[in-house]
Protein backbone atom coordinates (compact mmCIF):
# COMPACT_ATOMS: atom_id res chain seq x y z
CA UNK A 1 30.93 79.74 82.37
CA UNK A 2 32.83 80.30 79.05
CA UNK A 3 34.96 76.61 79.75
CA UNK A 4 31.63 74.82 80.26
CA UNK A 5 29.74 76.52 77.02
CA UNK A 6 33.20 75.68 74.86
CA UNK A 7 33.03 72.20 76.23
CA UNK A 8 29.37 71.88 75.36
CA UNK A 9 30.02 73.14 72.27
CA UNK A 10 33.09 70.68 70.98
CA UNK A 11 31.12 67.85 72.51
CA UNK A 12 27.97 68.41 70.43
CA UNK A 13 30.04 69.26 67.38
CA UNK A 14 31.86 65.88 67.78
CA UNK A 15 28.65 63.73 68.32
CA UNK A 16 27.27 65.43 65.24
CA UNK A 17 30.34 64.25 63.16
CA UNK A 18 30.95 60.70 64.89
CA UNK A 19 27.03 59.93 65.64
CA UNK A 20 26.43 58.63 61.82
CA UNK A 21 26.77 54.78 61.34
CA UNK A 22 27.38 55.42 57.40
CA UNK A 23 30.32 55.26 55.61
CA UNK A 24 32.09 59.12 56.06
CA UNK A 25 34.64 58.87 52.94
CA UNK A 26 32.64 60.12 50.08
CA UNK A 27 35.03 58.51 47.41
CA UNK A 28 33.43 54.59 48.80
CA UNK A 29 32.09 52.50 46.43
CA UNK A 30 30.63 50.01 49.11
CA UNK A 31 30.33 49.36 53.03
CA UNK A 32 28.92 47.08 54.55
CA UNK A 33 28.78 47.17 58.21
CA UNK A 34 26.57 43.68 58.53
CA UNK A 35 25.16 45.50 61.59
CA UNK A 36 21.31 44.24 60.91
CA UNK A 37 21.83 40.75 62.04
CA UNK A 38 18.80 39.23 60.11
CA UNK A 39 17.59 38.01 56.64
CA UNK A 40 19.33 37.80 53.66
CA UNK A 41 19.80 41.68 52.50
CA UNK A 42 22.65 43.47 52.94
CA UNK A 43 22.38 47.11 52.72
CA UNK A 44 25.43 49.44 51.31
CA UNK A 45 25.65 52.46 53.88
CA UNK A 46 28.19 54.05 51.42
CA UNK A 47 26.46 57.11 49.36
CA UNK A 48 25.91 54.66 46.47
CA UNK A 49 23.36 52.33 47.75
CA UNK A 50 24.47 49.09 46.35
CA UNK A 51 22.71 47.09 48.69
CA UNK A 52 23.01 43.14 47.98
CA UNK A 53 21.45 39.58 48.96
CA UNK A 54 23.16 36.82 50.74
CA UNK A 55 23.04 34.10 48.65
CA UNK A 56 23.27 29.87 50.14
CA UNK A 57 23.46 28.86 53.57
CA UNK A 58 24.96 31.12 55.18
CA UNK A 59 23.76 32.18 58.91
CA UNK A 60 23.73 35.02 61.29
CA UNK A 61 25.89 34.94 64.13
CA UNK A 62 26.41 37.16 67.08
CA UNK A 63 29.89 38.40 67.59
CA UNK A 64 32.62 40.32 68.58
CA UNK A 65 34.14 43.28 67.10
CA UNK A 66 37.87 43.87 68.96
């Protein structure tokens, strides 16, 4: 019973810490992750927001991170 609580426990403390899709180093001036696939803003997930616009033709694309 103890092993399955402490393996609970580390699990839901590592999906707390690795569930956010943000940028984790504080010190980040910008991050874009381009994850939103549509229109022509771009927002910053770093802590200081400087979200953007695509500017000319560019397009969105589906792809493949590896």
């Amino acid at each position: 019973m103890i092993m399955r609580t402490s393996f609970l426990s580390i699990t839901i403390l590592v999906m707390v810490f690795c569930h956010s899709g943000k940028a984790v180093d504080n010190s980040a001036v910008l991050y874009f992750s381009f994850g939103r696939g549509k229109g022509n803003d771009v927002k910053d997930d770093s802590l200081t927001q400087n979200d953007s616009k695509i500017q000319g033709d560019a397009k969105w694309k589906n792809g493949k991170i590896s």
